[in-house]
N, C-alpha and C. Protein backbone atom coordinates (compact mmCIF):
# COMPACT_ATOMS: atom_id res chain seq x y z
N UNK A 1 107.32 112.78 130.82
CA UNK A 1 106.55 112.97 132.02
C UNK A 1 105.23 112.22 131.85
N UNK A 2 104.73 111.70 132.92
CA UNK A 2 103.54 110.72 133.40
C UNK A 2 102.06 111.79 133.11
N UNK A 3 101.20 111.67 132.40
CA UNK A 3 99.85 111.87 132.38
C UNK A 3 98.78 111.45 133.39
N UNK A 4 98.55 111.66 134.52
CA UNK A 4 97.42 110.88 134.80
C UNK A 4 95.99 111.90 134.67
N UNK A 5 95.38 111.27 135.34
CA UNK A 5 93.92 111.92 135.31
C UNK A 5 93.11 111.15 136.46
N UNK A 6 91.90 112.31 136.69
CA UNK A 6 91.06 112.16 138.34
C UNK A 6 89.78 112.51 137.87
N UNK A 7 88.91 112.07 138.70
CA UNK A 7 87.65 112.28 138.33
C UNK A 7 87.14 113.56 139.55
N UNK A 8 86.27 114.94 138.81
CA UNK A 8 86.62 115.58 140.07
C UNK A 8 85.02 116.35 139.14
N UNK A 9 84.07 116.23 140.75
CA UNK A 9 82.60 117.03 140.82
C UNK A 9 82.79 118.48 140.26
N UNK A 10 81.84 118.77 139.68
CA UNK A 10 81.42 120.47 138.97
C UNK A 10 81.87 121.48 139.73
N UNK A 11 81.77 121.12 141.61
CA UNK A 11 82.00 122.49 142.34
C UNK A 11 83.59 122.11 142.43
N UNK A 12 84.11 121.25 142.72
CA UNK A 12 85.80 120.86 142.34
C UNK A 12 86.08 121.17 141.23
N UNK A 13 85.61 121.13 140.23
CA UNK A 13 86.58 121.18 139.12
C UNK A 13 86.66 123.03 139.03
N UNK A 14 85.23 123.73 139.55
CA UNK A 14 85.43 125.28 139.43
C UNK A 14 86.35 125.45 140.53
N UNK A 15 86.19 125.24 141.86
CA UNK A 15 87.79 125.88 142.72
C UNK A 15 88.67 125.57 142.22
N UNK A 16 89.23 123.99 141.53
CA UNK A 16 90.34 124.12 140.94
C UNK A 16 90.63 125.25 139.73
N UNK A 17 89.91 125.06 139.14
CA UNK A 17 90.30 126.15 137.54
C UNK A 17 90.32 127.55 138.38
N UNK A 18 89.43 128.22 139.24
CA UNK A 18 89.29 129.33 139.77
C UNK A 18 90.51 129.92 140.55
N UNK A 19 91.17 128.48 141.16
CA UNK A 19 92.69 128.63 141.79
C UNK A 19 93.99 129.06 140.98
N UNK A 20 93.72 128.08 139.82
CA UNK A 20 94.91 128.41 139.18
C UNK A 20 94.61 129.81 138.39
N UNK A 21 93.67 129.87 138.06
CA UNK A 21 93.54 130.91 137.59
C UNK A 21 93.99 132.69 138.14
N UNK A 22 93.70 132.31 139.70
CA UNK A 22 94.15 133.06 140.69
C UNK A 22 95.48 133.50 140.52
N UNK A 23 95.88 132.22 140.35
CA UNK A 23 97.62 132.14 140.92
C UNK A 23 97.94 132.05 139.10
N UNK A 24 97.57 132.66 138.36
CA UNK A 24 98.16 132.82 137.02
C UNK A 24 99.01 131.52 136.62
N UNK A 25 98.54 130.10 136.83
CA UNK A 25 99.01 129.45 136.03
C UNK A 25 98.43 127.91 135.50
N UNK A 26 98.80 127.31 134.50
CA UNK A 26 98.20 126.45 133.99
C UNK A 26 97.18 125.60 135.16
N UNK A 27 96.23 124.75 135.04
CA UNK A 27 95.45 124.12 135.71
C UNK A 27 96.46 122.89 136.63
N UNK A 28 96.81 121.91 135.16
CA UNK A 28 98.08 120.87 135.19
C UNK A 28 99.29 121.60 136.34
N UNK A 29 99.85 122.75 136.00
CA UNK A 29 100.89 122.91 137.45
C UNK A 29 100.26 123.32 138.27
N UNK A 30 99.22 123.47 138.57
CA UNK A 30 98.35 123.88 140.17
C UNK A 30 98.68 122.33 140.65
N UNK A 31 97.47 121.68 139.76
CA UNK A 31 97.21 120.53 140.75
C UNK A 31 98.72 119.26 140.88
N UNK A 32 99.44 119.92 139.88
CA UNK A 32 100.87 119.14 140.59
C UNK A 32 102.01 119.59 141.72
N UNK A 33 101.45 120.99 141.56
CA UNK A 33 102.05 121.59 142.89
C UNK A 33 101.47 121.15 143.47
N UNK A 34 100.19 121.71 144.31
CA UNK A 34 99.72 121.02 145.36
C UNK A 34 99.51 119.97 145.75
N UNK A 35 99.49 118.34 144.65
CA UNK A 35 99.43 117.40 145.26
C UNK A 35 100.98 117.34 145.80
N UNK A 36 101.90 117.79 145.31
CA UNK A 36 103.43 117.54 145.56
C UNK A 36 103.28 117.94 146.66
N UNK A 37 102.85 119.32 147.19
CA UNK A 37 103.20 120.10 148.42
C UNK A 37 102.27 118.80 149.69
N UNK A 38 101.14 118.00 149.19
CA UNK A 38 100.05 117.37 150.19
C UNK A 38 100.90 116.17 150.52
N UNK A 39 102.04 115.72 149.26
CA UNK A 39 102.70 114.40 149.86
C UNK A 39 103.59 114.80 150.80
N UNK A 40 104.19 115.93 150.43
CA UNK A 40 104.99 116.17 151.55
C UNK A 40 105.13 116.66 152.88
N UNK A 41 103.57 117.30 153.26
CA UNK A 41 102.87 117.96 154.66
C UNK A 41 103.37 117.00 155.64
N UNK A 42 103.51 115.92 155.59
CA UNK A 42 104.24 114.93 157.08
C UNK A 42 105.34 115.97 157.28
N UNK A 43 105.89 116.54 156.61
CA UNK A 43 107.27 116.67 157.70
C UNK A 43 107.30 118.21 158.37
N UNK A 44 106.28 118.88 157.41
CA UNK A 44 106.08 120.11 158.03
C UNK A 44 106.03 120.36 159.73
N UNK A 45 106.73 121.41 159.93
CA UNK A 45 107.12 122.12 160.97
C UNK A 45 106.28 123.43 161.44
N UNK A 46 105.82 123.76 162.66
CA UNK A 46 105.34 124.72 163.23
C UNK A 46 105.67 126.36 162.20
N UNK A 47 106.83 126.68 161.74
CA UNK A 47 107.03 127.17 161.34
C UNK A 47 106.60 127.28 159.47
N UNK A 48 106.69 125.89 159.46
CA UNK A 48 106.17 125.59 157.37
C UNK A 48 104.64 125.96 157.36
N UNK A 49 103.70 125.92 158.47
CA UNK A 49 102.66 126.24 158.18
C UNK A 49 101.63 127.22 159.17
N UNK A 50 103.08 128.48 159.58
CA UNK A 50 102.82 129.66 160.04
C UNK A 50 101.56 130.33 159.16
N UNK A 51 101.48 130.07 158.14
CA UNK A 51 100.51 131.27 157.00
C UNK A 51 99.33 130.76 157.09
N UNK A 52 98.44 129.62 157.51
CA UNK A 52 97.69 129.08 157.84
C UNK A 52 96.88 129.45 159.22
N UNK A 53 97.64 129.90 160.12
CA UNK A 53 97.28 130.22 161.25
C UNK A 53 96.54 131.62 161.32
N UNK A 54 95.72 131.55 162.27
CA UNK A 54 94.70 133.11 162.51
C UNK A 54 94.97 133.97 163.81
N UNK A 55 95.08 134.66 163.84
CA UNK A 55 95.26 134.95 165.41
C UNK A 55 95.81 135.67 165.93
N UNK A 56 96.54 135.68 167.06
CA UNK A 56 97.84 136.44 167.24
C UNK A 56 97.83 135.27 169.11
N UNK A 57 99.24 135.71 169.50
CA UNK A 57 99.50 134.55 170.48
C UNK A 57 100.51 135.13 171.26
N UNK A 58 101.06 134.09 172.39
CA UNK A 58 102.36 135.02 173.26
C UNK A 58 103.20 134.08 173.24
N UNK A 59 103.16 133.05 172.15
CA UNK A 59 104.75 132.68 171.79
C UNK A 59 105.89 132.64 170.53
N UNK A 60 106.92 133.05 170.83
CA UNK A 60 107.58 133.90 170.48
C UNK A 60 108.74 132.42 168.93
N UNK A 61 108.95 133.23 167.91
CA UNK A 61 109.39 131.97 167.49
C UNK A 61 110.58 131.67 167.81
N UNK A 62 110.80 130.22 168.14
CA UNK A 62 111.80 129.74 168.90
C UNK A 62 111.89 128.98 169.91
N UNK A 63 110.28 129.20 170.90
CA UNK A 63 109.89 129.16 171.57
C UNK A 63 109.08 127.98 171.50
N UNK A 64 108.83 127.14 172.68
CA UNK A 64 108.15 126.24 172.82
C UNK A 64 107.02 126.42 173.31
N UNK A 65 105.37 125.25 172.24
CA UNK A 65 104.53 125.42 172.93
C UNK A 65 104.01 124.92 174.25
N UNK A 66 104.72 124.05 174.41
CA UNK A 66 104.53 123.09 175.60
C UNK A 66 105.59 124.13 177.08
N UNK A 67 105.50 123.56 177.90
CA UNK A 67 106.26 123.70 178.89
C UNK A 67 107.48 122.61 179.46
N UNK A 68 108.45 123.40 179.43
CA UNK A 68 109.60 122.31 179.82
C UNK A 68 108.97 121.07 180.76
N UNK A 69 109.56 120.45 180.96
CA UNK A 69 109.32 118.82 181.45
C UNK A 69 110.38 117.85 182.45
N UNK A 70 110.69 117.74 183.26
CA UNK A 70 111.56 117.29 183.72
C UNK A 70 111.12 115.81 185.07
N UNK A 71 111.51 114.68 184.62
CA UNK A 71 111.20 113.87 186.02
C UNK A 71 111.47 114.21 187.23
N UNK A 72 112.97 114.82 186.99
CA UNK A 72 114.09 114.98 188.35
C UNK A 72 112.98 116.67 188.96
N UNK A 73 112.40 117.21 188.39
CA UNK A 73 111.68 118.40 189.19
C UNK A 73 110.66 118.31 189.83
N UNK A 74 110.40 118.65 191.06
CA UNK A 74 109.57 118.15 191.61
C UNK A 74 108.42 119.09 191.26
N UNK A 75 107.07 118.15 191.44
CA UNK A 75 105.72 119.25 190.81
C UNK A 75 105.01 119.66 191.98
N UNK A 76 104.23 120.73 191.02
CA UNK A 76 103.85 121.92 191.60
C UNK A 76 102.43 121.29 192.89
């Protein structure tokens, strides 16, 4: 496996250590999880980043946020 290394400010380097530390595990698999999880955020879905959200709302999952769309309907 590949070694690299980053150059990262005093208040970065404490949230990082403070994170993993959180999450009970080495420093090295924090920040390779999460860069893994940051390459892959393009494909995320409404649903992959439900836990992020604040709030509460009136749509339902399954459900679209937009409103149907149609040329052939005539508008309002």
């Amino acid at each position: 496996m590949s070694t690299l290394s980053f150059h990262a400010d005093p208040p970065l380097e404490a949230e990082i250590r403070r994170e993993a530390r959180r999450r009970n595990t080495p420093v090295s698999r924090f920040l390779k999880e999460t860069i893994a999880g940051a390459l892959s955020d393009s494909g995320k879905t409404g649903a992959s980043v439900a836990g992020f959200l604040n709030g509460s709302g009136t749509i339902q999952p399954g459900e679209s946020a937009l409103p149907p769309w149609n040329e052939d309907s005539p508008t309002p």
